[in-house]
N, C-alpha and C. Protein backbone atom coordinates (compact mmCIF):
# COMPACT_ATOMS: atom_id res chain seq x y z
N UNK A 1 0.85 -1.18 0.00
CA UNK A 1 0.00 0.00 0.00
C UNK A 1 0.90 1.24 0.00
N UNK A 2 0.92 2.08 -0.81
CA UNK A 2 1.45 3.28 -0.85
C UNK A 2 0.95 4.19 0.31
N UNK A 3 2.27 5.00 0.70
CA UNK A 3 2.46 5.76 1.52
C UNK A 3 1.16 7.16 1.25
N UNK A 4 0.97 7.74 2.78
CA UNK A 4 -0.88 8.40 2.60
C UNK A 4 -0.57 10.01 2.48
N UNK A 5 -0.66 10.68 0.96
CA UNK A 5 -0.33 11.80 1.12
C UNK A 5 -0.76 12.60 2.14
N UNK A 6 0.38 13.24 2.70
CA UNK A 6 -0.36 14.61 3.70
C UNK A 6 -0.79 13.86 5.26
N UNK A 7 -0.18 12.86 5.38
CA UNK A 7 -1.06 11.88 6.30
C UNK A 7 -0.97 13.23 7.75
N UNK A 8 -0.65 13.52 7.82
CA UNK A 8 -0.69 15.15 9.01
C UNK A 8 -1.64 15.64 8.83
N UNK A 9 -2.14 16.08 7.74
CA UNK A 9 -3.41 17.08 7.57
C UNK A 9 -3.10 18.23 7.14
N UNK A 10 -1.94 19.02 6.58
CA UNK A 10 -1.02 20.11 7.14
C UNK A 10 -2.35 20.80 5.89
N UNK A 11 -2.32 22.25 6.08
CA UNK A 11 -3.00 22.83 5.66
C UNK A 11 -2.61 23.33 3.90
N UNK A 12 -2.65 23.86 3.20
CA UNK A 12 -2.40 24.09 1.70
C UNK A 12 -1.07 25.49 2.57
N UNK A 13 -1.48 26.34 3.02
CA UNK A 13 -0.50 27.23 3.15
C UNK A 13 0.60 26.37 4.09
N UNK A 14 0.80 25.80 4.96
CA UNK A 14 1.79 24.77 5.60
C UNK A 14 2.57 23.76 5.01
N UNK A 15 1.69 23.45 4.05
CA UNK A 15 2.38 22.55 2.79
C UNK A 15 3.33 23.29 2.59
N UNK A 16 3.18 24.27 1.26
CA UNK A 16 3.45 25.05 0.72
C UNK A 16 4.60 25.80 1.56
N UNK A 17 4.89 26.07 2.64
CA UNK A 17 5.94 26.63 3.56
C UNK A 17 7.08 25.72 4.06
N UNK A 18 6.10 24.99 4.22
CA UNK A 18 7.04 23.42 4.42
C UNK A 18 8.41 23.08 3.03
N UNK A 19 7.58 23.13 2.01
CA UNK A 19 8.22 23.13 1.10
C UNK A 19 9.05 24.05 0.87
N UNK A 20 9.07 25.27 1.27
CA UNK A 20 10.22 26.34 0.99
C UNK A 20 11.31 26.33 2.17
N UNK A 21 10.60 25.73 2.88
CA UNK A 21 11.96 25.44 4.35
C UNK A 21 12.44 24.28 3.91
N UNK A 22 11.97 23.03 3.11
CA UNK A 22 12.70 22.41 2.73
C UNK A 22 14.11 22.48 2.06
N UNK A 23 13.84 23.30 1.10
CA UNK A 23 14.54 23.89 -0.01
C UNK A 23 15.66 25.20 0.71
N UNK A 24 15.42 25.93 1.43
CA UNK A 24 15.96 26.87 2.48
C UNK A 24 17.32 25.83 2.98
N UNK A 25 16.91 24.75 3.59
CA UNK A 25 17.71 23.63 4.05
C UNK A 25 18.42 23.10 3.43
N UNK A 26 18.19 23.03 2.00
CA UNK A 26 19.60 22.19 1.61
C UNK A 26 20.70 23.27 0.96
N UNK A 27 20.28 24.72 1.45
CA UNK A 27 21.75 25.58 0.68
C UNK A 27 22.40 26.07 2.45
N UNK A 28 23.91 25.97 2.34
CA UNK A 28 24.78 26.01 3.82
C UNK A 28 24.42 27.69 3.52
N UNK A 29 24.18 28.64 2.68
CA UNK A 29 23.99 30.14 3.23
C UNK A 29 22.99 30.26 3.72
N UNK A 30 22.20 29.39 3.74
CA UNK A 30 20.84 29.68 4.51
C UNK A 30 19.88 28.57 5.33
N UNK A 31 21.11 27.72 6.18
CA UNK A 31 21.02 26.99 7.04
C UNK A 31 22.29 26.02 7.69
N UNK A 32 21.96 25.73 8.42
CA UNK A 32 23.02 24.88 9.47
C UNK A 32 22.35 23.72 10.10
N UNK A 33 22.99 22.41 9.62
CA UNK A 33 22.82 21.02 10.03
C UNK A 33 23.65 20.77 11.40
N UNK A 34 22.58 20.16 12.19
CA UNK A 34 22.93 19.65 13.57
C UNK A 34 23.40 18.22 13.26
N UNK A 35 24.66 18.12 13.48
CA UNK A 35 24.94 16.39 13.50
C UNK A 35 24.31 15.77 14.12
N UNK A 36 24.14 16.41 15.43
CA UNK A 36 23.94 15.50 16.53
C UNK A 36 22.44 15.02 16.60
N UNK A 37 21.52 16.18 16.16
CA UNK A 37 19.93 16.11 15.99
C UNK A 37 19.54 15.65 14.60
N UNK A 38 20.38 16.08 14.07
CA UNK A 38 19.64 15.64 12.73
C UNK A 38 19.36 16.84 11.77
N UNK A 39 18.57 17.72 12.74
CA UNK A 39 17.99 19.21 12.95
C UNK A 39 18.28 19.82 11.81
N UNK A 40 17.99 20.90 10.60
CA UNK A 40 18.53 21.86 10.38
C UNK A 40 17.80 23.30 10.62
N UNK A 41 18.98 23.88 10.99
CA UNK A 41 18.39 25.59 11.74
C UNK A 41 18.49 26.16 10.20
N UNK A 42 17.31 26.69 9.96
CA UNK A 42 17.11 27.78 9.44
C UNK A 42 16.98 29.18 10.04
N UNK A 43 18.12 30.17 9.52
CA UNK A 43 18.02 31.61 10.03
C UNK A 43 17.98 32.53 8.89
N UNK A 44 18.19 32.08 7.79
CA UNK A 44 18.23 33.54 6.92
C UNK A 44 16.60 32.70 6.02
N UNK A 45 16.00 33.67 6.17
CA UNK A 45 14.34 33.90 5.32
C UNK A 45 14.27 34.78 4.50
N UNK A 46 14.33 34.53 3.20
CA UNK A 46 14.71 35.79 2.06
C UNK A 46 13.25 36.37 1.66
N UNK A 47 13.38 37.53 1.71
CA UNK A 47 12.50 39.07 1.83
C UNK A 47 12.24 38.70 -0.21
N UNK A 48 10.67 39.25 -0.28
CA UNK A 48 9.87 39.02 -1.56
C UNK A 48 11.10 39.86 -2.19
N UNK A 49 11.38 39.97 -3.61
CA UNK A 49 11.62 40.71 -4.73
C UNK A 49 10.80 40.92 -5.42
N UNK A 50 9.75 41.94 -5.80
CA UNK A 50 8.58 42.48 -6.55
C UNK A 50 7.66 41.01 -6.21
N UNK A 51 7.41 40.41 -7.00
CA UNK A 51 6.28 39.47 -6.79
C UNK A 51 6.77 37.84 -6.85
N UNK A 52 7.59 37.92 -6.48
CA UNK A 52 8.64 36.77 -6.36
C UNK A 52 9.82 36.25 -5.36
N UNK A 53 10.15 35.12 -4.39
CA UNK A 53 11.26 35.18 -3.85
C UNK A 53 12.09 33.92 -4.52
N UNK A 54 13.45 34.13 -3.72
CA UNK A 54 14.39 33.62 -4.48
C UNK A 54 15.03 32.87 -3.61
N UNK A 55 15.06 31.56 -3.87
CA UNK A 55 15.80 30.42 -2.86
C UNK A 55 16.90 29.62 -3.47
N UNK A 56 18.26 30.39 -3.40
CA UNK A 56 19.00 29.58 -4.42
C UNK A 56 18.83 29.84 -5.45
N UNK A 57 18.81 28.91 -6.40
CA UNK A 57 18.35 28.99 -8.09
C UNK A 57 17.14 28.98 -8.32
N UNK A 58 16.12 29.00 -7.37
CA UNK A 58 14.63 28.85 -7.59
C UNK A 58 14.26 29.84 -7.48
N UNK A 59 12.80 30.29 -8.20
CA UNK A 59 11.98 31.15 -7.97
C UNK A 59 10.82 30.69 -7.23
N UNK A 60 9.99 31.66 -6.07
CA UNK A 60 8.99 30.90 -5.45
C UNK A 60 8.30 32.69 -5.71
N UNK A 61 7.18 32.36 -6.41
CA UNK A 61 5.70 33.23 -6.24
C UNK A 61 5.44 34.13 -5.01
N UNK A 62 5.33 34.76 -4.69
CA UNK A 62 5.48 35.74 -3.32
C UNK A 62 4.02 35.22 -3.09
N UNK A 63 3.09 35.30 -3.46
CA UNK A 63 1.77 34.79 -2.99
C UNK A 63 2.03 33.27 -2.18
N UNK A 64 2.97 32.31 -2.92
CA UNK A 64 3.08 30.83 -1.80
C UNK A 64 3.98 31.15 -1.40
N UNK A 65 4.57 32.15 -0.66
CA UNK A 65 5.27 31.98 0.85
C UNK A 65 5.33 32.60 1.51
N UNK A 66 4.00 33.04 1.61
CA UNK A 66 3.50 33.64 3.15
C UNK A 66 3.35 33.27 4.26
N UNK A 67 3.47 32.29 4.02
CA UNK A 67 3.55 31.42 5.68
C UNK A 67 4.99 31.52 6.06
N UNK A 68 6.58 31.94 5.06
CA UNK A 68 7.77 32.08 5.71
C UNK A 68 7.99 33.05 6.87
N UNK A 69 6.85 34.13 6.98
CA UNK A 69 7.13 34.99 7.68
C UNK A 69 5.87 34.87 9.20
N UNK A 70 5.36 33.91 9.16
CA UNK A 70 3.56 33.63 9.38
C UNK A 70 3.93 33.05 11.23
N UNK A 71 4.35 33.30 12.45
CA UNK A 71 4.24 32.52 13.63
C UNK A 71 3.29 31.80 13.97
N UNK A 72 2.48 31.44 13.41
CA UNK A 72 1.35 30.56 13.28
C UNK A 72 1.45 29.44 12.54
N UNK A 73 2.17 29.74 11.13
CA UNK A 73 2.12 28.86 10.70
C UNK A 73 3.41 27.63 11.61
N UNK A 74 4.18 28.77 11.58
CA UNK A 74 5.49 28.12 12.08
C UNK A 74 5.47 26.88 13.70
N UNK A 75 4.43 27.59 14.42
CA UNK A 75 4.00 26.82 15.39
C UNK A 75 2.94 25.41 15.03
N UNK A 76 1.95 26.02 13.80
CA UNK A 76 1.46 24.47 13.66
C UNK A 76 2.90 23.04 12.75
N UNK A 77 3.54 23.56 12.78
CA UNK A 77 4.52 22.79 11.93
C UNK A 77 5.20 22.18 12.84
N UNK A 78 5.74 22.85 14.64
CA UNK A 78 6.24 22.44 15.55
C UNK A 78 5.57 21.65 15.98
N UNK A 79 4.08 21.91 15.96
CA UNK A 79 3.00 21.36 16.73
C UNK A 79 3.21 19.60 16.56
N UNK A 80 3.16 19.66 15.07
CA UNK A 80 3.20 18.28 14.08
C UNK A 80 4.25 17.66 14.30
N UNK A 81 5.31 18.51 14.89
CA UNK A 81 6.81 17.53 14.96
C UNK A 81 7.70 17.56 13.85
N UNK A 82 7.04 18.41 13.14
CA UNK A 82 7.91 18.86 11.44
C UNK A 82 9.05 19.90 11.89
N UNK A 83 8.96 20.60 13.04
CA UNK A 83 9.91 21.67 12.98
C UNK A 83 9.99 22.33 14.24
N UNK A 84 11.31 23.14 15.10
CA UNK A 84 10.97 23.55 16.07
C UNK A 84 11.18 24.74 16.01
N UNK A 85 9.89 25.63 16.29
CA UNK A 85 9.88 27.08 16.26
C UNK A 85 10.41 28.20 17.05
N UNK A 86 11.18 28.76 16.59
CA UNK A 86 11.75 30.09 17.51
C UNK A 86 11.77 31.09 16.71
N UNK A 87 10.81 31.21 16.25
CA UNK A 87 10.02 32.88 15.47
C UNK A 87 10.25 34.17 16.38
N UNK A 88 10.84 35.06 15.67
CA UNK A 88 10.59 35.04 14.29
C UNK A 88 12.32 35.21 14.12
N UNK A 89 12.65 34.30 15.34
CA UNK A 89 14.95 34.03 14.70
C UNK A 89 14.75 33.35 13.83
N UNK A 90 14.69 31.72 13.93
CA UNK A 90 14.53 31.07 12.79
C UNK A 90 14.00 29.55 12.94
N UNK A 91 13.90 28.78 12.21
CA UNK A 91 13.26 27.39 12.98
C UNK A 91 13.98 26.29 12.42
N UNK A 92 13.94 25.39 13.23
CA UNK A 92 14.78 24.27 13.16
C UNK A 92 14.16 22.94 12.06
N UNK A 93 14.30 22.28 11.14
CA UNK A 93 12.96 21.49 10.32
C UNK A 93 13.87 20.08 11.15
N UNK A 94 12.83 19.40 11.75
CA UNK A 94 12.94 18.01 11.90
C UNK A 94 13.43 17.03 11.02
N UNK A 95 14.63 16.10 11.35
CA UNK A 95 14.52 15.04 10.01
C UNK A 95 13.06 14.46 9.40
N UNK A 96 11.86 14.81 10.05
CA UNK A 96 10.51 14.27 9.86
C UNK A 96 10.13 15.41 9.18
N UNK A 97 10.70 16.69 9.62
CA UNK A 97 10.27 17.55 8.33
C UNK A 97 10.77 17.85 7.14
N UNK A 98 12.25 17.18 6.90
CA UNK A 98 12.65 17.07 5.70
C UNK A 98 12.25 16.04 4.92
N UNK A 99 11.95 15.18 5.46
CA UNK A 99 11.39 13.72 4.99
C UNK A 99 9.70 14.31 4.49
N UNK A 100 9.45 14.74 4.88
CA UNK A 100 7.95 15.07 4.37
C UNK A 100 7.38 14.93 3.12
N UNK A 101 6.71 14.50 2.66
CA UNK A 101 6.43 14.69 1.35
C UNK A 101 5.32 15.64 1.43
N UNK A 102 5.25 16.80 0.72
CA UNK A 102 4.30 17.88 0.62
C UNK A 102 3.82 17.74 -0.59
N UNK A 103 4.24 17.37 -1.86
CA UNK A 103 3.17 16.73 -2.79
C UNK A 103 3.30 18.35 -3.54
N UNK A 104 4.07 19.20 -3.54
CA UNK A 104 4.04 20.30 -4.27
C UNK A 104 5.34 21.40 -4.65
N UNK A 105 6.10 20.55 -4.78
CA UNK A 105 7.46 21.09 -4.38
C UNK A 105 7.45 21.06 -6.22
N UNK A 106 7.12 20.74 -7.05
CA UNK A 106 7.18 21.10 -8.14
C UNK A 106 5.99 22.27 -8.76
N UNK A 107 5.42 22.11 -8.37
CA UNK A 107 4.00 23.42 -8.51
C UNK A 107 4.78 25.01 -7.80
N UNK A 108 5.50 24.87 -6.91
CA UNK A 108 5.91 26.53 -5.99
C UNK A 108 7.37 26.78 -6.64
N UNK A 109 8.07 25.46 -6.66
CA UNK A 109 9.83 25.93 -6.92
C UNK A 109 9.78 25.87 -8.14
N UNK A 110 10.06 26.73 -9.16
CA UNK A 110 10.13 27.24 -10.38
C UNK A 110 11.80 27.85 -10.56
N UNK A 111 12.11 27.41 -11.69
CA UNK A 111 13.27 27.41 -12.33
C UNK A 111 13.61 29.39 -12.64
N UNK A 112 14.67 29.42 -12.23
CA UNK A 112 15.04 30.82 -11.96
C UNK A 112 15.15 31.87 -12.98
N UNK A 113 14.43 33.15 -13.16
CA UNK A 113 14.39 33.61 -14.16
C UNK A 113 15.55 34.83 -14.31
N UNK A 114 16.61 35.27 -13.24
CA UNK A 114 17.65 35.82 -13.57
C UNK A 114 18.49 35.67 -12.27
């Protein structure tokens, strides 16, 4: 039996945030891996450019990542065990929140236009 998308419940905007902290996580300028936890701290959260932000080589829609800046969102994500929140420094994503499958990481991260 295949694995149950979303089996959390996480909301369309939590998805969607989830997925940009994913991506936040795998560049070292804009995060730091805990050996010991697993953990990675995210501290740098990059600010919209006109109607667009920029993660690395990706482009992400300024409309899906409003939850990067959101303490709400950031707490239901801790809540879940996806991540531990210390808003608005920065938050830590669980190996359970890198492991996540959000089911949309190709729909938000878009290939970089300069």
């Amino acid at each position: 039996m295949p694995p149950k998308h979303n089996p959390l419940g996480l909301s369309a905007l939590q998805l969607k945030t989830l997925t940009l902290l994913q991506e936040l996580a795998r560049h070292p300028e804009t995060s730091t891996r805990n050996e010991e936890t697993g953990e990675i701290l995210i501290t740098v959260i990059p600010h919209p450019h006109g109607n667009h932000v920029h993660i690395g080589r990706r482009l992400v829609m300024s409309r899906d990542a409003t939850g990067m800046r959101n303490g709400a969102v950031w707490q239901a994500l801790d809540r879940k065990g996806l991540a531990r929140s210390m808003f608005p420094l920065g938050i830590a994503l669980t190996p359970e929140g890198m492991g996540y499958d959000t089911g949309c990481r190709d729909e938000i991260l878009l290939g970089s236009d300069h």
